[in-house]
C-alpha atoms as a PDB file:
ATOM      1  CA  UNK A   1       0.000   0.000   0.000  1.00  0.00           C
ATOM      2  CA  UNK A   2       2.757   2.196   0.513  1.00  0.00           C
ATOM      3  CA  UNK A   3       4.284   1.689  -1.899  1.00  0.00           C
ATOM      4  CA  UNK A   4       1.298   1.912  -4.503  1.00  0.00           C
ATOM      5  CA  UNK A   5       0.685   6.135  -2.663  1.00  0.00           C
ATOM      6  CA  UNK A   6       4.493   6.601  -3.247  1.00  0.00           C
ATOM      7  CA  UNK A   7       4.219   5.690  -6.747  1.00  0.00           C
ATOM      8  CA  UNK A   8       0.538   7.735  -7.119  1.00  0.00           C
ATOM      9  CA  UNK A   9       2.336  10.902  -5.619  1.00  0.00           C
ATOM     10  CA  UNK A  10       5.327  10.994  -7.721  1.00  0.00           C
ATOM     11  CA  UNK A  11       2.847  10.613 -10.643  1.00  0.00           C
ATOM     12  CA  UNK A  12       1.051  13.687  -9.815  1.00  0.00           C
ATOM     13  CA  UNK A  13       3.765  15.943  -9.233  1.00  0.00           C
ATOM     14  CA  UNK A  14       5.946  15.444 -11.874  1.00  0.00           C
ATOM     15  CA  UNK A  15       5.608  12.401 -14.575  1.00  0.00           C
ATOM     16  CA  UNK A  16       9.367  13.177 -15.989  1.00  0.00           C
ATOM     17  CA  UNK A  17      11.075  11.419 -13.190  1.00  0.00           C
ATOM     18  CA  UNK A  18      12.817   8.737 -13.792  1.00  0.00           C
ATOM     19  CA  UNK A  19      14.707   5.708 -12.000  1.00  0.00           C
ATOM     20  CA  UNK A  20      17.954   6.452 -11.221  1.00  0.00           C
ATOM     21  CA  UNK A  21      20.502   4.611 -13.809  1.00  0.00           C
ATOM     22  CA  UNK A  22      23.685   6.310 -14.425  1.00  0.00           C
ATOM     23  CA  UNK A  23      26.350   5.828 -16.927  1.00  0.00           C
ATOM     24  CA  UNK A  24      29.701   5.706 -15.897  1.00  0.00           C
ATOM     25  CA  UNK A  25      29.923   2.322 -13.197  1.00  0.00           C
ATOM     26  CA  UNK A  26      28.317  -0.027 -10.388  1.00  0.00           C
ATOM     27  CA  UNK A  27      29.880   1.767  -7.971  1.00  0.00           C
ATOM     28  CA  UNK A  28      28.429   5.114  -8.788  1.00  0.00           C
ATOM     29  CA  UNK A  29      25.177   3.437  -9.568  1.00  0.00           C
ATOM     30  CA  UNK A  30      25.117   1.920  -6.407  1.00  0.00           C
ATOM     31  CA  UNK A  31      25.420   5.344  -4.646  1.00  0.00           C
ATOM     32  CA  UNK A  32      22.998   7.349  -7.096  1.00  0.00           C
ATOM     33  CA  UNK A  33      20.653   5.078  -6.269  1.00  0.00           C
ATOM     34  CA  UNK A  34      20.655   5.447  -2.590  1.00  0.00           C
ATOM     35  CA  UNK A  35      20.778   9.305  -3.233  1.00  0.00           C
ATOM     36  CA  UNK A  36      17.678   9.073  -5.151  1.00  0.00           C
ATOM     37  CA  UNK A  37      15.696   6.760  -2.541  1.00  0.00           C
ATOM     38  CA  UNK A  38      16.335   9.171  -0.039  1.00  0.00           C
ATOM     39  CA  UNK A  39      15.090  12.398  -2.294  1.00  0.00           C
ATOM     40  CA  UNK A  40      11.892  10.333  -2.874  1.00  0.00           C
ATOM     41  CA  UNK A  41      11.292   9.624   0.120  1.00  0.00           C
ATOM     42  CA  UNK A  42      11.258  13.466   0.954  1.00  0.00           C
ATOM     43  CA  UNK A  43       9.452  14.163  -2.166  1.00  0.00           C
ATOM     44  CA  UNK A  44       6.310  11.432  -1.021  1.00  0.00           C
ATOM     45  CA  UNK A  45       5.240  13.145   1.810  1.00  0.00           C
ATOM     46  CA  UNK A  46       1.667  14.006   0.937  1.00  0.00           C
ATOM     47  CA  UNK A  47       0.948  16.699   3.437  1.00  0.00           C
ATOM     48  CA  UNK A  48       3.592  18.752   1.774  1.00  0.00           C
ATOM     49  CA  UNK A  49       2.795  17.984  -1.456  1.00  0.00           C
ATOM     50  CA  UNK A  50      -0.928  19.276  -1.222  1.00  0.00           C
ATOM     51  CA  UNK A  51       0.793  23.070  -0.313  1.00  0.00           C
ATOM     52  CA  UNK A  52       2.154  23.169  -3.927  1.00  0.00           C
ATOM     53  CA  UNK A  53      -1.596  23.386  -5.388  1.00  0.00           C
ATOM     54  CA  UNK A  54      -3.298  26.549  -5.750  1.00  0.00           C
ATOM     55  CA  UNK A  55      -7.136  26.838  -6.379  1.00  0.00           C
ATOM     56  CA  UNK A  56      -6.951  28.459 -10.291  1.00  0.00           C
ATOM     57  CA  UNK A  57      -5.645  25.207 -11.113  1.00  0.00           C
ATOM     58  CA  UNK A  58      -1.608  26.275 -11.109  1.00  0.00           C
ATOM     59  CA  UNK A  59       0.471  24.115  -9.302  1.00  0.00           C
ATOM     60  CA  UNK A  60       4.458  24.413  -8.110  1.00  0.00           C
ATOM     61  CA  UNK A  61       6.439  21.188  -9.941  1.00  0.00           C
ATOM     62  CA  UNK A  62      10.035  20.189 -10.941  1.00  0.00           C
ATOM     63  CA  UNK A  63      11.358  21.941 -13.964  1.00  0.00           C
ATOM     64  CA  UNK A  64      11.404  20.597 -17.213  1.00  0.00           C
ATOM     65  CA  UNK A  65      14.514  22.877 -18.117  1.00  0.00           C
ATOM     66  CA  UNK A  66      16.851  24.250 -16.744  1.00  0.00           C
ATOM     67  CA  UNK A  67      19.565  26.608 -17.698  1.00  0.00           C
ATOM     68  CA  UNK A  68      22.904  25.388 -16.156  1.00  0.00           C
ATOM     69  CA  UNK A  69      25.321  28.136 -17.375  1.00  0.00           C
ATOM     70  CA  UNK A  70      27.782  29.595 -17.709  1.00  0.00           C
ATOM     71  CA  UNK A  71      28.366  32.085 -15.353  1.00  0.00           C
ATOM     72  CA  UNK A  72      28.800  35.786 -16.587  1.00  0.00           C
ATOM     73  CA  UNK A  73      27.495  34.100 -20.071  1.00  0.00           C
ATOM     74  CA  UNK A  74      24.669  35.703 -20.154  1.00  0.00           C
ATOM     75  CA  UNK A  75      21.605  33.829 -17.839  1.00  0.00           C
ATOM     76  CA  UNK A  76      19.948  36.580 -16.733  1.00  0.00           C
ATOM     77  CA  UNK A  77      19.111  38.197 -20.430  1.00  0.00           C
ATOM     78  CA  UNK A  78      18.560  34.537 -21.542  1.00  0.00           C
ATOM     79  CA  UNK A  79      15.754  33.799 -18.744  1.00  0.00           C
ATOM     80  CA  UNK A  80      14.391  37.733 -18.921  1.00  0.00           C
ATOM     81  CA  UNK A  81      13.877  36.809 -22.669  1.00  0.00           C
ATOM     82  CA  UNK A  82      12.884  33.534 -21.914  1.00  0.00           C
ATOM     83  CA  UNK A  83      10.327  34.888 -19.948  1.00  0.00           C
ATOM     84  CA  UNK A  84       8.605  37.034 -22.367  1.00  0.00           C
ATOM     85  CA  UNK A  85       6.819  33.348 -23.446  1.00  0.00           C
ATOM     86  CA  UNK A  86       3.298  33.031 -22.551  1.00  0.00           C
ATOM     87  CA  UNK A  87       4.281  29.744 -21.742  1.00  0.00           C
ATOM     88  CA  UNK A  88       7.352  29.742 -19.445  1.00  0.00           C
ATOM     89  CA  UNK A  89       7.188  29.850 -16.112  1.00  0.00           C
ATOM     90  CA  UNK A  90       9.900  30.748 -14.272  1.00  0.00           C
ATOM     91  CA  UNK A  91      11.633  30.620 -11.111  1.00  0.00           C
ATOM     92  CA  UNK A  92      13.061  34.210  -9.762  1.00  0.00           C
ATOM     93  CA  UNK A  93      16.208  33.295  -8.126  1.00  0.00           C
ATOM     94  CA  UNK A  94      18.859  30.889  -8.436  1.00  0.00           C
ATOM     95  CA  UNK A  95      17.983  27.745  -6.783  1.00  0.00           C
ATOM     96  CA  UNK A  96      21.740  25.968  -6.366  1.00  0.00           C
ATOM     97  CA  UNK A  97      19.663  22.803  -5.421  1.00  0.00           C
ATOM     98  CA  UNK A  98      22.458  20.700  -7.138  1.00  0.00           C
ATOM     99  CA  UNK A  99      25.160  22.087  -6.420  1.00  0.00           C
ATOM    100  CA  UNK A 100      24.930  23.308  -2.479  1.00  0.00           C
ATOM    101  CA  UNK A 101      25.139  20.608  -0.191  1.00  0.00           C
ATOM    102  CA  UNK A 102      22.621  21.738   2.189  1.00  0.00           C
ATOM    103  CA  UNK A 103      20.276  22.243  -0.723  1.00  0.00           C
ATOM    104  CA  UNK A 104      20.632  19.113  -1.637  1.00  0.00           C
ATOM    105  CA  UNK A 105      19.657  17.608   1.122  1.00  0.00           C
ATOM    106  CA  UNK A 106      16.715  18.854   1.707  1.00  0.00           C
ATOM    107  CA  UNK A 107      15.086  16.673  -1.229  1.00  0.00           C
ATOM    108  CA  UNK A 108      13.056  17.054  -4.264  1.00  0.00           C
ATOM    109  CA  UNK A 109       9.901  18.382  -1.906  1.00  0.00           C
ATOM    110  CA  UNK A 110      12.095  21.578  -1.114  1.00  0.00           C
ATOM    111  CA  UNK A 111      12.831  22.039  -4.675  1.00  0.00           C
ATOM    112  CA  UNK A 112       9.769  22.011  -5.911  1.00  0.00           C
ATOM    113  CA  UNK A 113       8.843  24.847  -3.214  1.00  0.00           C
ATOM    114  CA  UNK A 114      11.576  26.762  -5.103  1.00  0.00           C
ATOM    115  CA  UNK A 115       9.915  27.036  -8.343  1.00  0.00           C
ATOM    116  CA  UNK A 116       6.932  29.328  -9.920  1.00  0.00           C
ATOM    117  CA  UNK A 117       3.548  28.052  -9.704  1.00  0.00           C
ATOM    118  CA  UNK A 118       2.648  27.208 -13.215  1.00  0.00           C
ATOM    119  CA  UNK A 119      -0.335  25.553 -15.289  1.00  0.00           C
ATOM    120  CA  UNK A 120       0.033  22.137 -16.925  1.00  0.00           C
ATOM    121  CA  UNK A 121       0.727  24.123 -20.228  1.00  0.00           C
ATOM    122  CA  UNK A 122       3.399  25.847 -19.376  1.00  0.00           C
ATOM    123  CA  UNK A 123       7.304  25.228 -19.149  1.00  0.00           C
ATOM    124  CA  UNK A 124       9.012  25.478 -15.478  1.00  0.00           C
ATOM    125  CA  UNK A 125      12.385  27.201 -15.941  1.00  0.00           C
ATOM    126  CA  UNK A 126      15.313  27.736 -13.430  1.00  0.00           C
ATOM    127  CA  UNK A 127      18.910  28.873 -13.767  1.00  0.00           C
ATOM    128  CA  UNK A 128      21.913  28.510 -11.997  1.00  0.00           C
ATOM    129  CA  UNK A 129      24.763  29.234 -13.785  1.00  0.00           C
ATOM    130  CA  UNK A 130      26.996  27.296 -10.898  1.00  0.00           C
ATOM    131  CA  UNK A 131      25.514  23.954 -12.303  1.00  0.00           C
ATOM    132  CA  UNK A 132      27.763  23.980 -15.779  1.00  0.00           C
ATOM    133  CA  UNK A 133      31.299  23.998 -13.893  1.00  0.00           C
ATOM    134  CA  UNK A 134      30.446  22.170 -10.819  1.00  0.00           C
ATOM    135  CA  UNK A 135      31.299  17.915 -11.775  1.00  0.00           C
ATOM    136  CA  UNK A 136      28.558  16.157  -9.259  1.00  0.00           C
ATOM    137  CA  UNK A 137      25.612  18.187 -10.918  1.00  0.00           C
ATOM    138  CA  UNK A 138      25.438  16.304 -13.931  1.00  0.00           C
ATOM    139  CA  UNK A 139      24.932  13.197 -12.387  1.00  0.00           C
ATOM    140  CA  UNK A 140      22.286  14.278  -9.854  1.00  0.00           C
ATOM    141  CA  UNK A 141      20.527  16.418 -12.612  1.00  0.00           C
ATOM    142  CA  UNK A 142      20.127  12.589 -14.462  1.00  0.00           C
ATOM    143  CA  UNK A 143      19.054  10.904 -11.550  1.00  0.00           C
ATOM    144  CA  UNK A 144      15.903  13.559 -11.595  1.00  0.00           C
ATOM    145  CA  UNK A 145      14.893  13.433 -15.320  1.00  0.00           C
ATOM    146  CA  UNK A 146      17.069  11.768 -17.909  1.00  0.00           C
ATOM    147  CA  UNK A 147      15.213  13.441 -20.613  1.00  0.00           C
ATOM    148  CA  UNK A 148      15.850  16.803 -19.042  1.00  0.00           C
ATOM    149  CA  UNK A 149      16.573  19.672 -21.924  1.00  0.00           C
ATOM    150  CA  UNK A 150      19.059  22.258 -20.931  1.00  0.00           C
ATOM    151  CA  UNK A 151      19.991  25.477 -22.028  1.00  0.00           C
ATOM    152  CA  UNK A 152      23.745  26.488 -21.918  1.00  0.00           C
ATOM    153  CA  UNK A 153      24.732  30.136 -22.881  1.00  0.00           C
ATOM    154  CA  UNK A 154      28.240  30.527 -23.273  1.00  0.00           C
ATOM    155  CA  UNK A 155      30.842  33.606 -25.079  1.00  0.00           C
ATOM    156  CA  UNK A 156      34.007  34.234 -25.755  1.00  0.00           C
ATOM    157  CA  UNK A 157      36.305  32.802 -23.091  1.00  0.00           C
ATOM    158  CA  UNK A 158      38.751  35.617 -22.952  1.00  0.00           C
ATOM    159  CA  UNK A 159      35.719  37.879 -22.380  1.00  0.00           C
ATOM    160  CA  UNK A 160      34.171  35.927 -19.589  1.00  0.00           C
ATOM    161  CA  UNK A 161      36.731  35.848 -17.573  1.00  0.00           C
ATOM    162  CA  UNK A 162      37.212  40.152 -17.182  1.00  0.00           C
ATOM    163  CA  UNK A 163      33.474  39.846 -16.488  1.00  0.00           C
ATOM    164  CA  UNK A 164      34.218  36.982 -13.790  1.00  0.00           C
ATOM    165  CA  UNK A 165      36.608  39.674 -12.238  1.00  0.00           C
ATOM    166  CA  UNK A 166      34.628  42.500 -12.812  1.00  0.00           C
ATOM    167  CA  UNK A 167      31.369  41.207 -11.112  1.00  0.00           C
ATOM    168  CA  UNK A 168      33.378  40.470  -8.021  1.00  0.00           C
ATOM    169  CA  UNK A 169      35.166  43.223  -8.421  1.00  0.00           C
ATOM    170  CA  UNK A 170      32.354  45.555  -7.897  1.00  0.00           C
ATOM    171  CA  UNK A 171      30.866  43.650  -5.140  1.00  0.00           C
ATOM    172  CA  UNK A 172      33.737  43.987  -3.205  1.00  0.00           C
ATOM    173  CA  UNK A 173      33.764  47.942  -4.087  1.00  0.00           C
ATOM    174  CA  UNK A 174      30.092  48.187  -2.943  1.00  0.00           C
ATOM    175  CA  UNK A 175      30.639  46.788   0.726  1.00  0.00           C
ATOM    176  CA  UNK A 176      34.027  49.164   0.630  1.00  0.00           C
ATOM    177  CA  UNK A 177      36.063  46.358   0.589  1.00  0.00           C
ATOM    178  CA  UNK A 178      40.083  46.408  -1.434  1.00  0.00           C
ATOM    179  CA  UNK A 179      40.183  44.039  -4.188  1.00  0.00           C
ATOM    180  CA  UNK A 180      43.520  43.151  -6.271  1.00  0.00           C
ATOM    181  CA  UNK A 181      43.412  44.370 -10.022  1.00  0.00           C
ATOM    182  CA  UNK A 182      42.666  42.119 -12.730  1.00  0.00           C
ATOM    183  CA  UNK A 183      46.570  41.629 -13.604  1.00  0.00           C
ATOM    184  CA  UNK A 184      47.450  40.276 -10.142  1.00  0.00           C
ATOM    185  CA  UNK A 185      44.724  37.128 -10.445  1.00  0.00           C
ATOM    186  CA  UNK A 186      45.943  36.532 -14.353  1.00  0.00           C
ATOM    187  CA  UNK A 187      50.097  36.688 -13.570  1.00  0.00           C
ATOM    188  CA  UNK A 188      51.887  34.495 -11.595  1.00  0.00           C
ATOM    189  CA  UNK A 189      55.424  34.370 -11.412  1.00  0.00           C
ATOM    190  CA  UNK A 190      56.124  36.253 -14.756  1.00  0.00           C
ATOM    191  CA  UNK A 191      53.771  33.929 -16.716  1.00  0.00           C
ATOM    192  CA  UNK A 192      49.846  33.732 -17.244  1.00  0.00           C
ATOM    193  CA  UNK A 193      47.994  32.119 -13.809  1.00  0.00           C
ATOM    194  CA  UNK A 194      46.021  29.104 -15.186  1.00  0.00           C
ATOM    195  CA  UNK A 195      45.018  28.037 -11.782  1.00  0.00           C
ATOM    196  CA  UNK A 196      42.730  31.485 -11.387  1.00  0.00           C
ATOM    197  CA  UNK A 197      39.411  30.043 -10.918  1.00  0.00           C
ATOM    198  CA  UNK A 198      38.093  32.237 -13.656  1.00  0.00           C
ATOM    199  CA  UNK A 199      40.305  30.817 -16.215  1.00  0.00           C
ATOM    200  CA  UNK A 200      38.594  27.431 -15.174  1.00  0.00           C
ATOM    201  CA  UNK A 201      35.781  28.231 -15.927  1.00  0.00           C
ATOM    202  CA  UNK A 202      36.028  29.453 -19.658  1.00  0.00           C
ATOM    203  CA  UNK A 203      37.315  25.733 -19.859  1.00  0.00           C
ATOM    204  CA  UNK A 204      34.195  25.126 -21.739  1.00  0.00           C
ATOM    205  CA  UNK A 205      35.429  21.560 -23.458  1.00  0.00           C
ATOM    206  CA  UNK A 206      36.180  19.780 -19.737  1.00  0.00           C
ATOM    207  CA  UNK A 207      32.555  20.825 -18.331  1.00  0.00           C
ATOM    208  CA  UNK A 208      31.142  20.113 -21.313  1.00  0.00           C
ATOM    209  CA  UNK A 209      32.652  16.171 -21.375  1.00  0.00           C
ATOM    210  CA  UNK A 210      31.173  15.868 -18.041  1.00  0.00           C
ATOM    211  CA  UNK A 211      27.442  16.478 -18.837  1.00  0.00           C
ATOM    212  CA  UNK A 212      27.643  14.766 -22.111  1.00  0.00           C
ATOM    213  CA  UNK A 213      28.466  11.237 -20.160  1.00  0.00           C
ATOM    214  CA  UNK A 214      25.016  11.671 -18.567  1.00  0.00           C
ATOM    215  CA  UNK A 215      22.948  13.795 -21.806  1.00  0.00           C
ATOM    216  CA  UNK A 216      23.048  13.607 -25.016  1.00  0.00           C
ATOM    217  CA  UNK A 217      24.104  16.707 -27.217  1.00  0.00           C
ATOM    218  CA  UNK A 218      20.647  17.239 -28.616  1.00  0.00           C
ATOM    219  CA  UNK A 219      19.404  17.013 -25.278  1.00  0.00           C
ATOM    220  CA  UNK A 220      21.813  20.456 -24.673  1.00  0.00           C
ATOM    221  CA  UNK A 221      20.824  23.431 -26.552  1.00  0.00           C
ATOM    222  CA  UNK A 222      24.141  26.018 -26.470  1.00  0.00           C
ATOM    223  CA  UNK A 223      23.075  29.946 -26.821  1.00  0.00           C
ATOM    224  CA  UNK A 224      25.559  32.247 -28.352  1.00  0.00           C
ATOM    225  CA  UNK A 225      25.635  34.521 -25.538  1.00  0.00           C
ATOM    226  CA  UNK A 226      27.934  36.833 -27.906  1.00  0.00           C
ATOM    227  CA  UNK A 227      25.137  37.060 -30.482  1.00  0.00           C
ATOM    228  CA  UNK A 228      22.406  37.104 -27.561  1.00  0.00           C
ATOM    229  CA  UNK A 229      23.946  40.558 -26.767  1.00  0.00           C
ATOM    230  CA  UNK A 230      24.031  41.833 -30.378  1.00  0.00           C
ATOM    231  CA  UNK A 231      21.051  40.384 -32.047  1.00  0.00           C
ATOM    232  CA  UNK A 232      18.648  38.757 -29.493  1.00  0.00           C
ATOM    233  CA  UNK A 233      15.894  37.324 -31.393  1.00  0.00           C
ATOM    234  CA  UNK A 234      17.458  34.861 -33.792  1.00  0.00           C
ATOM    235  CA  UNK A 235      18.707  33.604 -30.747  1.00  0.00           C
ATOM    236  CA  UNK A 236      15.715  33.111 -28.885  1.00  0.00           C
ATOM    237  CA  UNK A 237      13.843  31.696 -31.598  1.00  0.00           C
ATOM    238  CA  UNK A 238      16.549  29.021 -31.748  1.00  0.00           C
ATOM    239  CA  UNK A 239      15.456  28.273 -27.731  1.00  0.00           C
ATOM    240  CA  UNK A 240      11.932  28.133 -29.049  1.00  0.00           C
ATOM    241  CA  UNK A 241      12.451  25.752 -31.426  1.00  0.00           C
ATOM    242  CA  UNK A 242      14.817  23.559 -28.530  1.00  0.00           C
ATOM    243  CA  UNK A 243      12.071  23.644 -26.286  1.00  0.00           C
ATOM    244  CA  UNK A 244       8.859  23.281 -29.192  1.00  0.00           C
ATOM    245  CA  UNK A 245       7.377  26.240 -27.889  1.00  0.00           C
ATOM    246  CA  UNK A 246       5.104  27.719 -30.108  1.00  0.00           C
ATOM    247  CA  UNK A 247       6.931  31.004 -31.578  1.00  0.00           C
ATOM    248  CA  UNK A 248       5.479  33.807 -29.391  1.00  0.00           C
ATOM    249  CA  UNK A 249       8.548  35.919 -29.338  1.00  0.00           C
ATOM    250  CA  UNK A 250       8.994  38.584 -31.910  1.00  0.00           C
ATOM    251  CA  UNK A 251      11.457  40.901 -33.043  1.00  0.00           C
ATOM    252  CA  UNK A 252       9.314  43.715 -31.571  1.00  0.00           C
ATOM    253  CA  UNK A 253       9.875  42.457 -28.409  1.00  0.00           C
ATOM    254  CA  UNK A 254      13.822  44.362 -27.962  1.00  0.00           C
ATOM    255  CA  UNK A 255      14.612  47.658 -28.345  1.00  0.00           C
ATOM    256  CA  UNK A 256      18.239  48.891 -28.341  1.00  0.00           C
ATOM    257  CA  UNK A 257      18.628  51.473 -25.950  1.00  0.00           C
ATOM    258  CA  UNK A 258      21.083  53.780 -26.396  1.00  0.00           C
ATOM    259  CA  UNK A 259      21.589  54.879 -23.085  1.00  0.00           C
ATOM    260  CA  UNK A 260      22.899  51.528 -21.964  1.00  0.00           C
ATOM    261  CA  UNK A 261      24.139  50.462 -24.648  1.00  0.00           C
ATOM    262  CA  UNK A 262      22.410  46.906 -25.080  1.00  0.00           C
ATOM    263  CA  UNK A 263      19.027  45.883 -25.941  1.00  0.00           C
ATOM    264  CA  UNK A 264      16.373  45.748 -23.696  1.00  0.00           C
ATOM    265  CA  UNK A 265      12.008  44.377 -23.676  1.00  0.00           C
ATOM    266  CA  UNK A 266       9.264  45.741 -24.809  1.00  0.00           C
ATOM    267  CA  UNK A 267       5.889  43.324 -23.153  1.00  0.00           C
ATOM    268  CA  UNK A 268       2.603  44.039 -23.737  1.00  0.00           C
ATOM    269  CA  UNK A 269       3.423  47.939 -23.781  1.00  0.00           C
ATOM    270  CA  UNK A 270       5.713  47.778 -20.711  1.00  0.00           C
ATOM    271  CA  UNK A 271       9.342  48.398 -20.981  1.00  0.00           C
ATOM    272  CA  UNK A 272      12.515  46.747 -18.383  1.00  0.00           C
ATOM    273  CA  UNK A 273      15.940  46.773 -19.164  1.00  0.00           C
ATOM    274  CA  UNK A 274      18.274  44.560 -17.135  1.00  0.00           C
ATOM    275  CA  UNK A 275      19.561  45.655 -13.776  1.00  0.00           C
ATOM    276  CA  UNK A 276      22.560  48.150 -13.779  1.00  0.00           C
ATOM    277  CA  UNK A 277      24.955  45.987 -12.850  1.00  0.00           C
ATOM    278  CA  UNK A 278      24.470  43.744 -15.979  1.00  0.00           C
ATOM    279  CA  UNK A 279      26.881  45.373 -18.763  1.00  0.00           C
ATOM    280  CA  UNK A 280      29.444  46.782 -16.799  1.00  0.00           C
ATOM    281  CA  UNK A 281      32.624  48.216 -17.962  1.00  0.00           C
ATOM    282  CA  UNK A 282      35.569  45.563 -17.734  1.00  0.00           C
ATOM    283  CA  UNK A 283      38.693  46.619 -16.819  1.00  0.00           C
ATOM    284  CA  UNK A 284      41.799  47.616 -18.843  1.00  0.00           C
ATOM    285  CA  UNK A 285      44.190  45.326 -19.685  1.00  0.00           C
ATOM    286  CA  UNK A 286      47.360  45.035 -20.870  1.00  0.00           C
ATOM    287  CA  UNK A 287      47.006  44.463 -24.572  1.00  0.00           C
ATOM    288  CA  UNK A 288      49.377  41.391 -24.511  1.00  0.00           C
ATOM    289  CA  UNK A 289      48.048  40.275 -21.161  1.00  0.00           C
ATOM    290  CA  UNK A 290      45.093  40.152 -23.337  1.00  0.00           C
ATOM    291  CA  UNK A 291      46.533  38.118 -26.623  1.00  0.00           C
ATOM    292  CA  UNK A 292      48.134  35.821 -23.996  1.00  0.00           C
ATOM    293  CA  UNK A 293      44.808  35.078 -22.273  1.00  0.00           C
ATOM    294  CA  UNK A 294      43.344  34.906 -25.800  1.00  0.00           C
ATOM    295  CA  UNK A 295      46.541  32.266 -26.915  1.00  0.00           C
ATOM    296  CA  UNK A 296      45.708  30.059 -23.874  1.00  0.00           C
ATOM    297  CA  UNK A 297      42.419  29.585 -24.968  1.00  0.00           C
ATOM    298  CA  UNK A 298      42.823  29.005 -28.394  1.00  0.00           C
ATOM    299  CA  UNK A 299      43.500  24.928 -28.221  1.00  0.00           C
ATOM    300  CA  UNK A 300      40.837  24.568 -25.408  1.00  0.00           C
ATOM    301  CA  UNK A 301      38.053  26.530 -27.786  1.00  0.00           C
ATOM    302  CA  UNK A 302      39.368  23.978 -30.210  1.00  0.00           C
ATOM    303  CA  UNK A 303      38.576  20.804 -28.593  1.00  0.00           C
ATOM    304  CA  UNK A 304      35.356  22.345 -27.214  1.00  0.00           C
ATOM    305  CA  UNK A 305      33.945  22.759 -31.271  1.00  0.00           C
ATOM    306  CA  UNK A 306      35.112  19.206 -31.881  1.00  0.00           C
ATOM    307  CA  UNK A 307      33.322  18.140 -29.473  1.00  0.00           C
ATOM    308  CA  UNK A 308      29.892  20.038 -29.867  1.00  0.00           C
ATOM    309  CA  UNK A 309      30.398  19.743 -33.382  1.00  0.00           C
ATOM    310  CA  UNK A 310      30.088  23.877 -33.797  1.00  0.00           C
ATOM    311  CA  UNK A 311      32.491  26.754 -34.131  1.00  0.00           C
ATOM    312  CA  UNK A 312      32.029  29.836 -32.383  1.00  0.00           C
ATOM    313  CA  UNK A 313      33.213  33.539 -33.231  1.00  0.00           C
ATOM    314  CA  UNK A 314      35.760  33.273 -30.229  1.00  0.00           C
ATOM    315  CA  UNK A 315      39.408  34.982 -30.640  1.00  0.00           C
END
């Protein structure tokens, strides 16, 4: 009997999860497993479960996308765009369910209390760019729904990683707190500092290997976050298409303003631009800091087209 109201529960609140059955050994499958009992087990409670429904019929339930990166890529525009979809739902704030320990813990139950309520037509969407770089997301992302689709927005490397330091740059400048400048994170002794964590990062191929053991490539659609910036809407009609969403989105929905120097929405009359501390000013840099950041990259960018079968307009 208890078993048959487990089963009946998971039904209800989301039919896209799956048995746990990883890829890579026994061993691992052994422990996925046991992760995934437990997160069921939280997830089956019934009492909770009834909070998520709401009387016009909406309901809060597991997302059927989510966008896993890459930090400083580009998320934000991508969901605010997203968004503009009659039918996406989205969550507000980044959930780090996979990636944060104590998150994780807490089960499927307190993830689902993290997301939008939504109506059975619509798409739930979250984003936390975190997910890309971190290596046990993948895995745990699987164990939820193998036939997850996921939407990775990615630019040039070099360019990345001076918005990496610039965004913590300017958090450390708003609680009056010194920070370094750009050239002491990217030299050590005399030569470039690959083991800055924002060089890691714009690794794109060695993330990238690690989600494709678990999804396959057409289960991963990659956003030019480059060409998001310049040109939104070809972009975002590609993410239509990814997710067969009928195309609502149109051309009339971005502006450029001039102001700010990037484009911003137009919905249903009303007008929002992204907040002020998207599109910061990076830093100077040395010009041949620069081309050797840009060098380092070059065979990495390399391996990551081979392997996604797609070039990009990176230096």
């Amino acid at each position: 009997m208890a078993a048959f109201l487990l089963g009946a529960v998971l039904l209800i609140v989301q039919p896209q999860i799956v048995p746990s059955r990883p890829v890579i050994n026994s061993n691992a499958e052994t422990s996925s497993q046991s992760v995934q009992r437990e997160l069921l087990k939280k997830t089956s409670q019934k009492n909770d479960f009834k909070e998520n429904i709401h009387s016009n019929g909406s309901c809060q339930q597991l997302p059927q996308t989510i966008i896993i990166g890459v930090r400083k890529g580009g998320t934000r525009a991508l969901l605010e765009m997203l968004s503009l979809h009659p039918d996406i739902a989205a969550a507000e704030s980044e959930v780090h369910f996979f990636d944060w320990e104590d998150h994780y813990r807490n089960g499927l139950q307190w993830y689902i209390h993290q997301m939008p309520f939504s109506y059975p037509h619509q798409i739930t969407v979250e984003k936390t760019p975190a997910y890309f770089t971190s290596p046990k997301v993948p895995e745990r992302v699987y164990n939820m729904n193998q036939s997850m689709r996921l939407l990775l927005i990615l630019r040039d490397p070099s360019e990345r990683v001076l918005s990496d330091y610039t965004q913590v740059f300017y958090n450390h400048m708003q609680k009056h707190k010194p920070y370094p400048s750009i050239e002491q994170f990217l030299i050590k002794n005399g030569e470039l500092n690959v083991d800055y964590k924002a060089i890691n990062r714009s690794l794109y191929y060695i993330h990238m290997q690690n989600w494709l053991k678990y999804f396959p490539l057409d289960h991963i659609h990659i956003v030019d976050g480059d060409k998001l910036i310049k040109d939104p809407f070809p972009e975002i009609e590609k993410v239509e298409r990814f997710l067969k969403l009928s195309p609502q989105i149109n051309a009339s929905n971005f502006y450029f303003n001039k102001t700010k120097g990037f484009y911003c929405l137009r919905d249903s009359g009303r007008e929002r631009c992204l907040h002020e501390s998207k599109g910061r000013a990076h830093p100077q840099v040395d010009t041949r800091l620069l081309e050797k950041l840009q060098e380092y990259f070059h065979e990495p960018n390399k391996k990551f087209f081979e392997l996604v079968g797609r070039t990009f307009d990176w230096h």
